[in-house]
C-alpha atoms as a PDB file:
ATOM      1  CA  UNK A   1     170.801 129.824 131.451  1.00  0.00           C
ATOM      2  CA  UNK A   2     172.335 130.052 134.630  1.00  0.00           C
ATOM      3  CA  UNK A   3     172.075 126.452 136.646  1.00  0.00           C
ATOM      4  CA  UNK A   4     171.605 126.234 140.409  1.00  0.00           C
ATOM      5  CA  UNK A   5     175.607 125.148 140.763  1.00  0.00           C
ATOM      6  CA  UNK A   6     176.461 128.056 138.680  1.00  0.00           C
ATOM      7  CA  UNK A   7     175.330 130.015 141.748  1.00  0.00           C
ATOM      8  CA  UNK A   8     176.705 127.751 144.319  1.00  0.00           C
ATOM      9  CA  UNK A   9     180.025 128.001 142.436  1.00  0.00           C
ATOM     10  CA  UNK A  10     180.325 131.594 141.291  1.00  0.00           C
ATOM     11  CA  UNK A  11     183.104 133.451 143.506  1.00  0.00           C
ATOM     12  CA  UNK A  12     183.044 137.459 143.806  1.00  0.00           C
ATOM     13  CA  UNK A  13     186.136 139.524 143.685  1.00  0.00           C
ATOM     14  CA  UNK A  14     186.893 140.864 147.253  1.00  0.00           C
ATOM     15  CA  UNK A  15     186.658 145.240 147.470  1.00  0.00           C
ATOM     16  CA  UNK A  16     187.083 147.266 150.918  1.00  0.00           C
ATOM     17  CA  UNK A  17     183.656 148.419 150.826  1.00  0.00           C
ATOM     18  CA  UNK A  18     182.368 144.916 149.639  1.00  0.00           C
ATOM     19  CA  UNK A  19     179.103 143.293 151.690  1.00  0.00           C
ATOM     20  CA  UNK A  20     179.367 140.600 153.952  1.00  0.00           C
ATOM     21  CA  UNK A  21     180.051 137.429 152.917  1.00  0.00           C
ATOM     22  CA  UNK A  22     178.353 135.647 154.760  1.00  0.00           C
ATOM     23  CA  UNK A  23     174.754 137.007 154.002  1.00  0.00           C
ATOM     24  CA  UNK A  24     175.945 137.328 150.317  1.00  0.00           C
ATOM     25  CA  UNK A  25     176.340 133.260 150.828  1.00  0.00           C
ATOM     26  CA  UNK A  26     173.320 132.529 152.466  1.00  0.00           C
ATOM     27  CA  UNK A  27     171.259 134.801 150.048  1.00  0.00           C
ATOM     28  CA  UNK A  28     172.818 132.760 147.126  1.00  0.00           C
ATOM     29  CA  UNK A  29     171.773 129.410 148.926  1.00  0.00           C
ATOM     30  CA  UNK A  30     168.507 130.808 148.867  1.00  0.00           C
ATOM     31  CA  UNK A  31     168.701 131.629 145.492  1.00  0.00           C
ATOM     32  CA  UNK A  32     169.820 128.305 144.531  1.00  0.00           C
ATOM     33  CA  UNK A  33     166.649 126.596 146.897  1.00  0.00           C
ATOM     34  CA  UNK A  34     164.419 128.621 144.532  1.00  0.00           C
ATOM     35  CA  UNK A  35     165.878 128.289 141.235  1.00  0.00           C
ATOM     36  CA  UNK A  36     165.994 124.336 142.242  1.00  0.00           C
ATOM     37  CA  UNK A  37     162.206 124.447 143.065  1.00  0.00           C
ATOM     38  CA  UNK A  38     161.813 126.675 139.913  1.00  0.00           C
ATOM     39  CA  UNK A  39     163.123 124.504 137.805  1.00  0.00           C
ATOM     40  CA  UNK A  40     162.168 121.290 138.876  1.00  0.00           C
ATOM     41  CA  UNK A  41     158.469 123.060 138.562  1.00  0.00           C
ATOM     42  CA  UNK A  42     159.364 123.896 135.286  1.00  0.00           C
ATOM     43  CA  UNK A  43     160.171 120.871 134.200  1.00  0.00           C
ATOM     44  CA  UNK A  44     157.463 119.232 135.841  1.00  0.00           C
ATOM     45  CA  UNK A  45     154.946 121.655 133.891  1.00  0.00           C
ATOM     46  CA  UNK A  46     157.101 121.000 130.807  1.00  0.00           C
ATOM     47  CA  UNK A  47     156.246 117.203 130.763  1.00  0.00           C
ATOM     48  CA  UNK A  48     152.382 118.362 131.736  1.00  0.00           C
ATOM     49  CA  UNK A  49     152.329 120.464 128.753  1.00  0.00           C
ATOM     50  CA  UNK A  50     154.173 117.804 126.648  1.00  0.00           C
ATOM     51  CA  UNK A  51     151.081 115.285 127.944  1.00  0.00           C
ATOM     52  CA  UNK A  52     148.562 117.503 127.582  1.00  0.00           C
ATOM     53  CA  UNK A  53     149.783 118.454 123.805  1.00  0.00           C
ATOM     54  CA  UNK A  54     149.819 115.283 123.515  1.00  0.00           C
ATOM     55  CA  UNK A  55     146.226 114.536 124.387  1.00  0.00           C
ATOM     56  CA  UNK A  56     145.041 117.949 122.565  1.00  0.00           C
ATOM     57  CA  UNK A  57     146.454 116.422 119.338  1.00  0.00           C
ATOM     58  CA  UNK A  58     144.788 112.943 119.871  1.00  0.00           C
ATOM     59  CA  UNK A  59     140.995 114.705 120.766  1.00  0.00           C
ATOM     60  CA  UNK A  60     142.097 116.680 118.111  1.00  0.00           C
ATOM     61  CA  UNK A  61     142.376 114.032 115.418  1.00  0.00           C
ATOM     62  CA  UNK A  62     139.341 111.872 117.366  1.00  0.00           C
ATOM     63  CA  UNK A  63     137.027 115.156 116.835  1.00  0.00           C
ATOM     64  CA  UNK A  64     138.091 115.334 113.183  1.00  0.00           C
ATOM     65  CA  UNK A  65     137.381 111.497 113.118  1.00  0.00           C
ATOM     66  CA  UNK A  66     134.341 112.314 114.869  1.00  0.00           C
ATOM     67  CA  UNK A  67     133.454 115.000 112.354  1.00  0.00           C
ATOM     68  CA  UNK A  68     133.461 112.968 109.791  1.00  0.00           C
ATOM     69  CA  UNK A  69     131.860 109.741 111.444  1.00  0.00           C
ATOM     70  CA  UNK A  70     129.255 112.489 112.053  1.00  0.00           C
ATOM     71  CA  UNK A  71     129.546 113.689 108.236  1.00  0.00           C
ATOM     72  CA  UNK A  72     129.552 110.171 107.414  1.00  0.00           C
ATOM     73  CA  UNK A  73     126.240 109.667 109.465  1.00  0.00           C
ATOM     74  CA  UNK A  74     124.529 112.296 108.300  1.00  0.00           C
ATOM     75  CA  UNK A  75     125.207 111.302 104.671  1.00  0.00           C
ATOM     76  CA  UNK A  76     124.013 107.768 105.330  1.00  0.00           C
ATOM     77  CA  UNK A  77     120.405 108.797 107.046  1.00  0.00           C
ATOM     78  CA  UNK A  78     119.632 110.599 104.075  1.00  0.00           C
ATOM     79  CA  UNK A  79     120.430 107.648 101.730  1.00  0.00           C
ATOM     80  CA  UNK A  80     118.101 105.635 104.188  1.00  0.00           C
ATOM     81  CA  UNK A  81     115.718 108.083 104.289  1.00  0.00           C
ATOM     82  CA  UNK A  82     115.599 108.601 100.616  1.00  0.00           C
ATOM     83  CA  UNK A  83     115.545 104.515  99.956  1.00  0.00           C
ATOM     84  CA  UNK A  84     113.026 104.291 102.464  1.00  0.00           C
ATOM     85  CA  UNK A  85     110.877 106.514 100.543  1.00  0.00           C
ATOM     86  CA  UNK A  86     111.576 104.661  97.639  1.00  0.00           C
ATOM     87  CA  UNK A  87     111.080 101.426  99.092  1.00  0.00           C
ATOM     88  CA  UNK A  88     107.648 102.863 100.416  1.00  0.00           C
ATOM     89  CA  UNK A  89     106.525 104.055  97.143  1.00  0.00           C
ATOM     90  CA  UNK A  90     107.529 101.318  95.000  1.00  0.00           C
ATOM     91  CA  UNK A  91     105.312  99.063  98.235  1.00  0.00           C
ATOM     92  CA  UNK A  92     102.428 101.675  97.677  1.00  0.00           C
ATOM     93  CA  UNK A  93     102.362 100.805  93.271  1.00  0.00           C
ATOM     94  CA  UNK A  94     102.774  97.281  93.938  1.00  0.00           C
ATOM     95  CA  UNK A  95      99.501  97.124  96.469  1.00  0.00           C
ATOM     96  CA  UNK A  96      97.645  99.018  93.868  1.00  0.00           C
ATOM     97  CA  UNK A  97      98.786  97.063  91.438  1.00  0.00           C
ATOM     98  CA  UNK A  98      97.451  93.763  93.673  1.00  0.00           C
ATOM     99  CA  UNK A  99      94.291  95.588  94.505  1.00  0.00           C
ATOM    100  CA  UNK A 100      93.847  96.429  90.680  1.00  0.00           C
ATOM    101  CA  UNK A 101      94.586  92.689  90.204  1.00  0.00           C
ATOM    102  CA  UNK A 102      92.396  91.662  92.708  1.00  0.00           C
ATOM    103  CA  UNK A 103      90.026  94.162  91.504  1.00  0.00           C
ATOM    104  CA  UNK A 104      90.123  92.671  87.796  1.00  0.00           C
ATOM    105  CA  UNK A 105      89.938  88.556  89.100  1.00  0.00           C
ATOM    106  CA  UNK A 106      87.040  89.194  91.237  1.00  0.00           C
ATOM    107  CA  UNK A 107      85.685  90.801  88.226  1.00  0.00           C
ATOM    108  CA  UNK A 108      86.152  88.310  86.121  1.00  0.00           C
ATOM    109  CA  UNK A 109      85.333  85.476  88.520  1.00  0.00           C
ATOM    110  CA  UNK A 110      81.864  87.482  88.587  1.00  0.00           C
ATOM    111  CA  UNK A 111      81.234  87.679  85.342  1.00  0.00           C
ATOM    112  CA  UNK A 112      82.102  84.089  84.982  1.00  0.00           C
ATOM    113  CA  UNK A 113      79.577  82.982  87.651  1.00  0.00           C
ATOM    114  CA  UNK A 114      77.138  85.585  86.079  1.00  0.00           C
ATOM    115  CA  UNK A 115      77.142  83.543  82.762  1.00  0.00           C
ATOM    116  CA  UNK A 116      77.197  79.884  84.431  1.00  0.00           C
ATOM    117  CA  UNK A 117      74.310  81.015  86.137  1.00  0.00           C
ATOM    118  CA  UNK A 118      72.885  82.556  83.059  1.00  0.00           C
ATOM    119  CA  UNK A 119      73.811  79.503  81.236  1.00  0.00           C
ATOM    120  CA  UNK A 120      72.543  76.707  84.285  1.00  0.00           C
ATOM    121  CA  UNK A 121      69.104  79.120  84.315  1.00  0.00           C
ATOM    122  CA  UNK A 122      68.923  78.269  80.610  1.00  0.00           C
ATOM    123  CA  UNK A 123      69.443  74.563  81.057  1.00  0.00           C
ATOM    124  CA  UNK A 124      67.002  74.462  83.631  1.00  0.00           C
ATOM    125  CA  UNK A 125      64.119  76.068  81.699  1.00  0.00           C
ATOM    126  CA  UNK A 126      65.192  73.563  78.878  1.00  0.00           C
ATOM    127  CA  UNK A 127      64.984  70.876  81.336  1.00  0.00           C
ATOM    128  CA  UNK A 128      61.496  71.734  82.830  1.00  0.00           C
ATOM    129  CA  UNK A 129      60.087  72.523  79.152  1.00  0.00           C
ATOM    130  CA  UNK A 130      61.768  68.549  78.787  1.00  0.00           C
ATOM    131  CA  UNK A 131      60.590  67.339  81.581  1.00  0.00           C
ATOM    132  CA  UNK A 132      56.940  68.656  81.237  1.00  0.00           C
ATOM    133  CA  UNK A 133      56.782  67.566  77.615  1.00  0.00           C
ATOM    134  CA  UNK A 134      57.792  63.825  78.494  1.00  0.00           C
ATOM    135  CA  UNK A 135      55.157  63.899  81.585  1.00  0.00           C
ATOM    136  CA  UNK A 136      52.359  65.281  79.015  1.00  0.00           C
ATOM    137  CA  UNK A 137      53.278  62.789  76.752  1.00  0.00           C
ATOM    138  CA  UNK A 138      53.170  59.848  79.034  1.00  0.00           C
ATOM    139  CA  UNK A 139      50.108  61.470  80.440  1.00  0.00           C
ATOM    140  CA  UNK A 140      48.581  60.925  77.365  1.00  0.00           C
ATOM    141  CA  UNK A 141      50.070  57.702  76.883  1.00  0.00           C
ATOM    142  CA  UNK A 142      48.659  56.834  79.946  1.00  0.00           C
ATOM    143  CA  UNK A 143      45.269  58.182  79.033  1.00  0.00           C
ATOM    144  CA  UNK A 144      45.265  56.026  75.842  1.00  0.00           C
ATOM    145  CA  UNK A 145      46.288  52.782  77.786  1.00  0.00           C
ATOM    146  CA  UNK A 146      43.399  53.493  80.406  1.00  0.00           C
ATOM    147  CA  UNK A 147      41.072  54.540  77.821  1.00  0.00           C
ATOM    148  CA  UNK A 148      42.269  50.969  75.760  1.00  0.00           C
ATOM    149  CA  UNK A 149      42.182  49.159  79.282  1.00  0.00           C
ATOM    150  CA  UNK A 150      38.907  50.656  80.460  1.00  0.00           C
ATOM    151  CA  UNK A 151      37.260  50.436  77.519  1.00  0.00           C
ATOM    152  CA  UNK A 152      36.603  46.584  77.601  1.00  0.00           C
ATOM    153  CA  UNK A 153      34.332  46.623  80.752  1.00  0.00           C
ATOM    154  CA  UNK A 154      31.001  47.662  80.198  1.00  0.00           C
ATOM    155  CA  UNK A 155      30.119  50.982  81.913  1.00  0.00           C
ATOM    156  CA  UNK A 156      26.650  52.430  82.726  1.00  0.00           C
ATOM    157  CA  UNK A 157      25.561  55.575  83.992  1.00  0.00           C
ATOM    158  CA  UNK A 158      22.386  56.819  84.704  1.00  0.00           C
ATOM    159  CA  UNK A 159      21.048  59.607  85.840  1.00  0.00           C
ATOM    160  CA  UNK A 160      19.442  59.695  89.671  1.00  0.00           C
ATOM    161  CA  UNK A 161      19.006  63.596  89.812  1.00  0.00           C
ATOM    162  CA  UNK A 162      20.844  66.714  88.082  1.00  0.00           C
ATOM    163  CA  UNK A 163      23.409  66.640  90.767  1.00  0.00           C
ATOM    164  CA  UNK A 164      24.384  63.298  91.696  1.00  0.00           C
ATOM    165  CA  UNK A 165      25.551  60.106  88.786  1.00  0.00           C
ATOM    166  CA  UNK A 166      25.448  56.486  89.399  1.00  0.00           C
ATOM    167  CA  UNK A 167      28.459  54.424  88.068  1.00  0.00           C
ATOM    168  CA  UNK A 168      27.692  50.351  87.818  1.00  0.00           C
ATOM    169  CA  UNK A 169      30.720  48.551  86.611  1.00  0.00           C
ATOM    170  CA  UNK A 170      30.446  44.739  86.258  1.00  0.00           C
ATOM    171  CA  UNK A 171      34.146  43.840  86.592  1.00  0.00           C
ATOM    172  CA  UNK A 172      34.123  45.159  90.510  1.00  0.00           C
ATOM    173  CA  UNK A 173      30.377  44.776  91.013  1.00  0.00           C
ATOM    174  CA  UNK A 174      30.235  48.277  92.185  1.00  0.00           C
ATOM    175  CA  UNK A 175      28.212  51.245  92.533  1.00  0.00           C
ATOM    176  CA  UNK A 176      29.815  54.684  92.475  1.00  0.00           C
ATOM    177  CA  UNK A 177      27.462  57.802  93.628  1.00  0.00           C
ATOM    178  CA  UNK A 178      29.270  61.067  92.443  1.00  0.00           C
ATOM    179  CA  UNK A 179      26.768  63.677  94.347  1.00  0.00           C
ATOM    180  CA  UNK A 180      29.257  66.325  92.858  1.00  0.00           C
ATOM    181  CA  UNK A 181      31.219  67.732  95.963  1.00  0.00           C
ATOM    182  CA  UNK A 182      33.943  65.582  94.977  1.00  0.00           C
ATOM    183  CA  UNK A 183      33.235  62.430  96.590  1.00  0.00           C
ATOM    184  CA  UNK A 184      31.845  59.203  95.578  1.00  0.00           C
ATOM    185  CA  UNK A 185      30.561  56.716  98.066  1.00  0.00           C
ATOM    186  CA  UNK A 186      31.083  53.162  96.680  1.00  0.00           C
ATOM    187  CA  UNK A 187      28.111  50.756  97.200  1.00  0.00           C
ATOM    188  CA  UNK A 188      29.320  47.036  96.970  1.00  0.00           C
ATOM    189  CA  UNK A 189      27.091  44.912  95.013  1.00  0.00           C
ATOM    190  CA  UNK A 190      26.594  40.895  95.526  1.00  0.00           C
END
């Protein structure tokens, strides 16, 4: 390659017909200016292209590291998505498993109170048929001890009309009138 001082220093043979040196030497300065500016361009573009190559080769390896970030991504969504599915149907068996269980418990927990109230029903009747029996029986306990205590005073009736009776006991010197609408009217007797 032919350098800018190459020109400068590059000396032509002299003919007779030859062109003027002095435009020959100011055409070669010219030259030179522009082969300067040419290649200091040049080299200037050069060291652009060097940067920019540069740069091209780093996006470069940042978009494959990109791609596969994005490769990498994709992969892991569907592993979320299918675990999430997973996770969400092993959550949807174990709530029917709890309602089933929940389900069985309050089942049983109803039966149970079914046959304590079956069972409290049956000691209840037994009770009442208990308790009547013992109040019948002191009833008539009673009635024998009245009957036993009542029968040592001396009782009269007589007979004032169909309707009405006269009771006279000695013990409370006493006269009770039963005129048979359920009240007696006590006559005190001196």
């Amino acid at each position: 390659m032919i350098t800018p001082l190459d020109i400068q220093n590059k000396e032509f043979s002299r003919v007779v017909r030859g062109y003027k040196e002095e435009e020959v030497d100011e055409f070669l300065d010219l030259l030179t200016l522009d082969l300067e500016k040419i290649i200091t361009e040049n080299a200037t573009l050069k060291d652009q292209l060097a940067k920019t190559t540069r740069e091209l080769e780093k996006y470069r390896e940042s978009e494959g590291a990109v791609l596969k970030t994005l490769e990498a991504a994709k992969a892991l969504m569907g592993d979320i998505s299918v675990s999430a599915e997973k996770r969400a149907e092993i959550l949807l068996k174990n709530a029917e498993l709890d309602a089933q269980l929940i389900q069985r418990e309050a089942k049983e927990a109803a039966d149970r109170l079914s046959e304590e109230n079956a069972q409290l029903r049956n000691r209840f009747v037994e009770f009442r048929g208990r308790f009547k029996a013992l109040l019948e029986s002191e009833l008539e306990r009673f009635d024998t001890l009245s009957n036993e205590i009542f029968s040592e005073y001396v009782q009269q009736t007589a007979v004032v009309s169909r309707e009405t009776k006269v009771l006279v006991t000695q013990e409370h010197k006493a006269v009770y009138i039963d005129d048979g609408d359920l009240s007696k009217t006590k006559l005190n007797i001196k």
